[in-house]
N, C-alpha and C. Protein backbone atom coordinates (compact mmCIF):
# COMPACT_ATOMS: atom_id res chain seq x y z
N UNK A 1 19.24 -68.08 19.96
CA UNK A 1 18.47 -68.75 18.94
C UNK A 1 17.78 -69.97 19.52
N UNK A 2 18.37 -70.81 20.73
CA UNK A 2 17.70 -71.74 20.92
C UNK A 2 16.47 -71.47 21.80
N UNK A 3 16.53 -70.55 22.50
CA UNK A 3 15.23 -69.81 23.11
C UNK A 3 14.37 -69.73 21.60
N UNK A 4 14.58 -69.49 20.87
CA UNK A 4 13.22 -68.96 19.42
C UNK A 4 13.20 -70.08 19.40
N UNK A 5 13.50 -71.50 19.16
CA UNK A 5 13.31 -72.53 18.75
C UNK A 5 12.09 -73.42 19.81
N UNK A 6 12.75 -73.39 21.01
CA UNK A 6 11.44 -73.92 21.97
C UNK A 6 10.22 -73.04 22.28
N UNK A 7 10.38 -71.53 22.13
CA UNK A 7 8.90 -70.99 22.11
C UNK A 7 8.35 -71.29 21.05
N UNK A 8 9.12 -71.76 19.86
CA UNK A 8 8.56 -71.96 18.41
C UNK A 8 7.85 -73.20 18.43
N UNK A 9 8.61 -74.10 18.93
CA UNK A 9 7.69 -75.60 19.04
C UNK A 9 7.34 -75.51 20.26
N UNK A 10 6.86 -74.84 21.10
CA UNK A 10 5.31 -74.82 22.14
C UNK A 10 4.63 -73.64 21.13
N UNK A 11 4.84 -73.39 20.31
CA UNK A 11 3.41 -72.35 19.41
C UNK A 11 3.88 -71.16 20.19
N UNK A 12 4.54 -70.49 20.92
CA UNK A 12 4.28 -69.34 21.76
C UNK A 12 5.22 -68.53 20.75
N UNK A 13 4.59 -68.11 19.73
CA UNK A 13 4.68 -67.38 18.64
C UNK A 13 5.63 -66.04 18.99
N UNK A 14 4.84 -65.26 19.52
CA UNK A 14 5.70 -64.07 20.09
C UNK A 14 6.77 -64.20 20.59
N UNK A 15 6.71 -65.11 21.62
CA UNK A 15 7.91 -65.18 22.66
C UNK A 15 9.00 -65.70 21.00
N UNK A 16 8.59 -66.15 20.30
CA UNK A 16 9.49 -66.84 19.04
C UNK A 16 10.01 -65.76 18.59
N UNK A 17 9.49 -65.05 18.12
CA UNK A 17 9.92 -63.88 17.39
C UNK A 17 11.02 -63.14 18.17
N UNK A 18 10.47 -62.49 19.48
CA UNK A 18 11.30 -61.63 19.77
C UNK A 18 12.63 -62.18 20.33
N UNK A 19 12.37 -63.68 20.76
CA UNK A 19 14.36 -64.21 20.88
C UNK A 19 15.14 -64.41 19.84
N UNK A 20 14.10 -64.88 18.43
CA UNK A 20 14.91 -64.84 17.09
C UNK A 20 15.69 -63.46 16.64
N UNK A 21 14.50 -62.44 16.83
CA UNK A 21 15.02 -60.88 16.59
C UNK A 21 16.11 -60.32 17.27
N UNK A 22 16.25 -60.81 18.65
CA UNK A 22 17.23 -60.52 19.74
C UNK A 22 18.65 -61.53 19.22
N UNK A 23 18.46 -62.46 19.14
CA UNK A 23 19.87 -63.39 18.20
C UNK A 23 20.53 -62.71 16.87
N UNK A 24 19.08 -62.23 16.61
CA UNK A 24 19.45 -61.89 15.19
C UNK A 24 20.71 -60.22 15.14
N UNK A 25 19.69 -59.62 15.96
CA UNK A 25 20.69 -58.46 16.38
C UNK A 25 21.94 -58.97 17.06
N UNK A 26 22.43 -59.76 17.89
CA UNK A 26 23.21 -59.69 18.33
C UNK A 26 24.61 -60.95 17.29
N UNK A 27 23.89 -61.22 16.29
CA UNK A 27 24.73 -61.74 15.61
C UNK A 27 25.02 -61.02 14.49
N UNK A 28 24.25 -60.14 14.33
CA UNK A 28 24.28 -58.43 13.10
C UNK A 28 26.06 -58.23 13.63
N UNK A 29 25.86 -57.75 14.91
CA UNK A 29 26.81 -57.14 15.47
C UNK A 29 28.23 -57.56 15.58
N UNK A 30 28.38 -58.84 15.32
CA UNK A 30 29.29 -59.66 15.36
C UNK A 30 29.50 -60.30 13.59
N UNK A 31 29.14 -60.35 12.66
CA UNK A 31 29.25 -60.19 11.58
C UNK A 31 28.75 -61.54 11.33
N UNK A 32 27.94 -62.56 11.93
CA UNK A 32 28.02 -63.46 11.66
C UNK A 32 26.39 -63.85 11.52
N UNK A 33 25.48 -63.66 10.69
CA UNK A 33 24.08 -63.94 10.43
C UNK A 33 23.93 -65.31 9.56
N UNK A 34 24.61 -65.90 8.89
CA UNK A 34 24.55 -67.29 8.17
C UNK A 34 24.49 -68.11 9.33
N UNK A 35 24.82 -68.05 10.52
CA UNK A 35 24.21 -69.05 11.98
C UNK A 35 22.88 -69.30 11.45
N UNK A 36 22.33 -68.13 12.07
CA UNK A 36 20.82 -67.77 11.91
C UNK A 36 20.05 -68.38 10.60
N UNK A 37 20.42 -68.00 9.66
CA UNK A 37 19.70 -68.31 8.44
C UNK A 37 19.96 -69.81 7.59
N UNK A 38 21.39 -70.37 8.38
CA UNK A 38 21.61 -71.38 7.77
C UNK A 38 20.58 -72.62 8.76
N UNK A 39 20.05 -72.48 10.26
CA UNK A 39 19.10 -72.75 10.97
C UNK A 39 18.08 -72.86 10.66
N UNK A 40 17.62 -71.50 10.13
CA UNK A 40 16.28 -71.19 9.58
C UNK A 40 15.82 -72.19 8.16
N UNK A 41 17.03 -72.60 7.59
CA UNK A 41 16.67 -73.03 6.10
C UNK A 41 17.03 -74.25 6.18
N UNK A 42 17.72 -74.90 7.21
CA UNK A 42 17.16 -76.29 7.50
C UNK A 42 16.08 -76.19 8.61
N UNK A 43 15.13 -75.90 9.03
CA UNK A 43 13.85 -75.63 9.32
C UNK A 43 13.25 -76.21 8.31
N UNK A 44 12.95 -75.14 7.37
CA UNK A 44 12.35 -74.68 6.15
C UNK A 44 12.16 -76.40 5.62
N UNK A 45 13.91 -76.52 5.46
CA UNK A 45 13.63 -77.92 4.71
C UNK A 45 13.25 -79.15 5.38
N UNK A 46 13.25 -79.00 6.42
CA UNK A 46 12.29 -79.99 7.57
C UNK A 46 10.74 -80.32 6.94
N UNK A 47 10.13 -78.85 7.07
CA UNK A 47 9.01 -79.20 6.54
C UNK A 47 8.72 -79.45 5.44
N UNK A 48 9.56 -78.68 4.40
CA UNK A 48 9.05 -79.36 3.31
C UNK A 48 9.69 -80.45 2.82
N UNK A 49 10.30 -81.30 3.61
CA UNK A 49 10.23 -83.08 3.51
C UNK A 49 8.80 -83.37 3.85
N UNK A 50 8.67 -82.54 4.50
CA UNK A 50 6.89 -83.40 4.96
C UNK A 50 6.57 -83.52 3.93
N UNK A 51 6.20 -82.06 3.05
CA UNK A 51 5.38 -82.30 2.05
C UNK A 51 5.53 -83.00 0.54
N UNK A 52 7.03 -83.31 0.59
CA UNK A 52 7.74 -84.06 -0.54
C UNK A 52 7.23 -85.60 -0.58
N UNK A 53 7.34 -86.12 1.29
CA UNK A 53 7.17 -87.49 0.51
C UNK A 53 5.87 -88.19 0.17
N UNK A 54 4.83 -87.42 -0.39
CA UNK A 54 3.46 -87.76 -0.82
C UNK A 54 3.57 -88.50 -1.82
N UNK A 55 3.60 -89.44 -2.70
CA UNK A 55 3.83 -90.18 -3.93
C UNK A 55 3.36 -89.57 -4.88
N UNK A 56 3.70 -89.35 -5.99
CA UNK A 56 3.04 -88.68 -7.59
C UNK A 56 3.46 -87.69 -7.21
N UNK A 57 4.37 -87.13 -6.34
CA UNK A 57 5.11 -85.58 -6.78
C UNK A 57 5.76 -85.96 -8.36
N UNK A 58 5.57 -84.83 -9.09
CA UNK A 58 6.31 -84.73 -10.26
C UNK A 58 7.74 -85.08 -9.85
N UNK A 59 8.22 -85.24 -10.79
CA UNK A 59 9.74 -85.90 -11.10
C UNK A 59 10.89 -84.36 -10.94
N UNK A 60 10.03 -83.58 -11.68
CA UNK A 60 11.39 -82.38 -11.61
C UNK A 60 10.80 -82.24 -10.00
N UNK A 61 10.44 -81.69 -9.54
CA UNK A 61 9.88 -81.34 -7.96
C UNK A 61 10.82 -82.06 -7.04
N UNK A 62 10.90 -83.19 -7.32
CA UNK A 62 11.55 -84.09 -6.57
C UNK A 62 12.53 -83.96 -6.11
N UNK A 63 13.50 -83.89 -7.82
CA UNK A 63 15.25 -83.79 -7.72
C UNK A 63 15.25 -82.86 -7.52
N UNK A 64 14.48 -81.60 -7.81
CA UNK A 64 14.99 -80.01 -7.66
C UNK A 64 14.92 -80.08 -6.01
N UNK A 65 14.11 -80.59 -4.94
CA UNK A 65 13.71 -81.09 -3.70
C UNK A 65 15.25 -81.57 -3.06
N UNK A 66 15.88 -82.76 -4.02
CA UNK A 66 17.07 -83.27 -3.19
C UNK A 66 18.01 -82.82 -3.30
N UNK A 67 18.57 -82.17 -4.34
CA UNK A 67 19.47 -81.35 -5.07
C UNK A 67 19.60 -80.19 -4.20
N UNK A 68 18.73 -79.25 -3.79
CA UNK A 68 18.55 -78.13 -3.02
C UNK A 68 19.01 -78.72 -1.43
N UNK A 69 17.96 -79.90 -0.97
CA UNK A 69 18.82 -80.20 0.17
C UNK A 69 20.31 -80.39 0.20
N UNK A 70 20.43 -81.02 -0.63
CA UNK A 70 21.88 -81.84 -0.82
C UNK A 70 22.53 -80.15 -0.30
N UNK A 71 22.24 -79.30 -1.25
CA UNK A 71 23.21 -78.34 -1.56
C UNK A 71 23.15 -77.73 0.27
N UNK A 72 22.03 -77.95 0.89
CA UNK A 72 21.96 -77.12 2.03
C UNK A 72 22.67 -77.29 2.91
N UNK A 73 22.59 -79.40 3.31
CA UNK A 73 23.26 -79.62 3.71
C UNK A 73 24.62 -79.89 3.82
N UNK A 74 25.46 -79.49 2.35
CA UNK A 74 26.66 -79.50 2.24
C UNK A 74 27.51 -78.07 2.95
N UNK A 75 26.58 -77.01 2.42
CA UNK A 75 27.24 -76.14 3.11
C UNK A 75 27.28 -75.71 4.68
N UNK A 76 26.10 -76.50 4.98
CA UNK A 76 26.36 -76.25 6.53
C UNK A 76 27.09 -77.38 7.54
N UNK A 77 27.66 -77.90 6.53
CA UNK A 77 28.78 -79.70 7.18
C UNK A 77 28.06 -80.17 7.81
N UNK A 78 26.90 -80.73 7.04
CA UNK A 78 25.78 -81.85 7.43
C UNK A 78 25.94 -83.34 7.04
N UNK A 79 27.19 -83.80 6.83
CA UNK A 79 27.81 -84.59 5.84
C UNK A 79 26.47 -85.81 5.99
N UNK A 80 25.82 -86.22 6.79
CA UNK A 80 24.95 -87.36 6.63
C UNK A 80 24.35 -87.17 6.14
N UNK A 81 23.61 -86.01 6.27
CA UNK A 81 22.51 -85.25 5.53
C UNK A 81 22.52 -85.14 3.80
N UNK A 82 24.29 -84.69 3.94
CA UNK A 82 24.13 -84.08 2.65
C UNK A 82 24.49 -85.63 1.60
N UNK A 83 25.04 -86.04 2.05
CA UNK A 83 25.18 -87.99 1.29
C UNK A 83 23.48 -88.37 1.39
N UNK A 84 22.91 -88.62 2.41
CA UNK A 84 22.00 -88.76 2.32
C UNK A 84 20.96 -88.11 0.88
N UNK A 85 21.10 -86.76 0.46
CA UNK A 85 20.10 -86.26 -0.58
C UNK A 85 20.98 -86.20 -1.34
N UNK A 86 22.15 -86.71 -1.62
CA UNK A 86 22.91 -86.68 -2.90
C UNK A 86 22.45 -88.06 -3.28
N UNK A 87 22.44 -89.17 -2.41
CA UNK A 87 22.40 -90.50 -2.88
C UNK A 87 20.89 -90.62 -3.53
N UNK A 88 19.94 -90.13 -3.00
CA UNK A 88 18.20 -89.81 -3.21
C UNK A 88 18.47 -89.55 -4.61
N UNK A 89 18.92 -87.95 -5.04
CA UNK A 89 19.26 -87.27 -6.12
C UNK A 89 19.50 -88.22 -7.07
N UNK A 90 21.13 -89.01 -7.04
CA UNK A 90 21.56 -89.79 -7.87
C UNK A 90 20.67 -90.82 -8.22
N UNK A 91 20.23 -91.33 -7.43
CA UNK A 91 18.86 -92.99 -7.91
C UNK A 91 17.77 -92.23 -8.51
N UNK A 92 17.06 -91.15 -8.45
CA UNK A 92 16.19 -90.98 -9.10
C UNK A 92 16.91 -90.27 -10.46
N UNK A 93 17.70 -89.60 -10.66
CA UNK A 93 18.25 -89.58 -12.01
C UNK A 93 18.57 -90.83 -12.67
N UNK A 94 19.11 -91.63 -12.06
CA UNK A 94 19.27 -93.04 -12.44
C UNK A 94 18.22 -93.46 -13.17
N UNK A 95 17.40 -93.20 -12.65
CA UNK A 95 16.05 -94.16 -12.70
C UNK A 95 15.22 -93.37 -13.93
N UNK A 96 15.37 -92.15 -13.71
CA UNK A 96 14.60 -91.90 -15.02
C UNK A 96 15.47 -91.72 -16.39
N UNK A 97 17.17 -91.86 -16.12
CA UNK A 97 17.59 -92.25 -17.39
C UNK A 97 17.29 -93.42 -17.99
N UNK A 98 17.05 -94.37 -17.10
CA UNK A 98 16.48 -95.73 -17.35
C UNK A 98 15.24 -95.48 -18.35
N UNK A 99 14.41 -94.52 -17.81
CA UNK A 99 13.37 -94.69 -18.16
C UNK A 99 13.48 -93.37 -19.56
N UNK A 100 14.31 -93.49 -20.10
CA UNK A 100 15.24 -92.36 -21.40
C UNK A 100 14.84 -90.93 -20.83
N UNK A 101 14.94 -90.38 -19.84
CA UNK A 101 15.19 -88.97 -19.92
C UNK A 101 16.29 -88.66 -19.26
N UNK A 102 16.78 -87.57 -20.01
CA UNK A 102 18.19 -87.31 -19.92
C UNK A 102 17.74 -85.85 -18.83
N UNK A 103 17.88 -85.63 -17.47
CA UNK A 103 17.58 -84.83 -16.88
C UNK A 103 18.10 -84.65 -15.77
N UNK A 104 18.51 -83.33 -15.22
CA UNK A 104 18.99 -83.01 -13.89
C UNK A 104 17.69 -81.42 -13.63
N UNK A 105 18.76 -81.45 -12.06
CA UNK A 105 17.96 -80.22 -11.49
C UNK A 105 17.67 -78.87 -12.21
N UNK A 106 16.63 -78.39 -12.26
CA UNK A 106 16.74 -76.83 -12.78
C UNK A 106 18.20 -75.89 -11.75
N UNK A 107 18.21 -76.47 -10.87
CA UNK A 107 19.26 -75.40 -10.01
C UNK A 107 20.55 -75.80 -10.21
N UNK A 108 20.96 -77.19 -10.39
CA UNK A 108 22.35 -77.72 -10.81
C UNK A 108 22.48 -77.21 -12.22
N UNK A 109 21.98 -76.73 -12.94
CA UNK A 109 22.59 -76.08 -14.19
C UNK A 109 22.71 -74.54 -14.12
N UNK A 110 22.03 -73.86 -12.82
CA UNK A 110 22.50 -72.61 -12.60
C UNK A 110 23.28 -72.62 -11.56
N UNK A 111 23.74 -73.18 -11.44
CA UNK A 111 24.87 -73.41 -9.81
C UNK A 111 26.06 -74.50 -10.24
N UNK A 112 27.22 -74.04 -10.67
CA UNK A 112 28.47 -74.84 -11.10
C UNK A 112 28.71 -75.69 -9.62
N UNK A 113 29.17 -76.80 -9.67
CA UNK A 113 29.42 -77.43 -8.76
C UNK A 113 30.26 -78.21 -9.36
């Protein structure tokens, strides 16, 4: 997997693919693919921090944003990470109870925690 990762950030696209595909099979085989995908989806949420911290994102966008990290990084024992978007989470709920809305994540009410 770390071969897909440096052809991935030099752009060498292909060469990306086929070491991801080659990890990927060889972790099929061994029963263990949440490596892979739990990698892939802090990726994912890499970038879209980029695109979160623009100002005037809507309010649900936000928490549903930290809430989801939070959750990502909890399960993959990211503990800084995951304090980190729990504490985010908590102040902006804070803040808009302040401001009277009574609101959490769309995903924390389908996900018992």
């Amino acid at each position: 997997m770390l071969d897909s990762n440096v052809y991935d950030n030099e752009s060498k696209f292909d060469s990306a693919v086929y070491f991801a595909n080659s990890a990927l099979r060889y972790w099929k085989t061994q029963g263990d693919t949440f490596r892979i995908l739990s990698n892939k989806a802090e990726k994912i949420q890499k970038e879209s921090e980029k695109l979160n911290i623009k100002k005037g994102l809507p309010w649900q966008q936000l928490i549903d944003f930290y809430f989801l990290s939070y959750t990502l990084f909890e399960k993959t024992n990211n503990n800084s990470e995951a304090i980190k978007y729990k504490n985010l989470y908590s102040e902006k709920i804070d803040s808009l109870k302040k401001e009277g809305k009574d609101v959490t994540s769309g995903y924390a009410t389908r996900w018992k925690y």
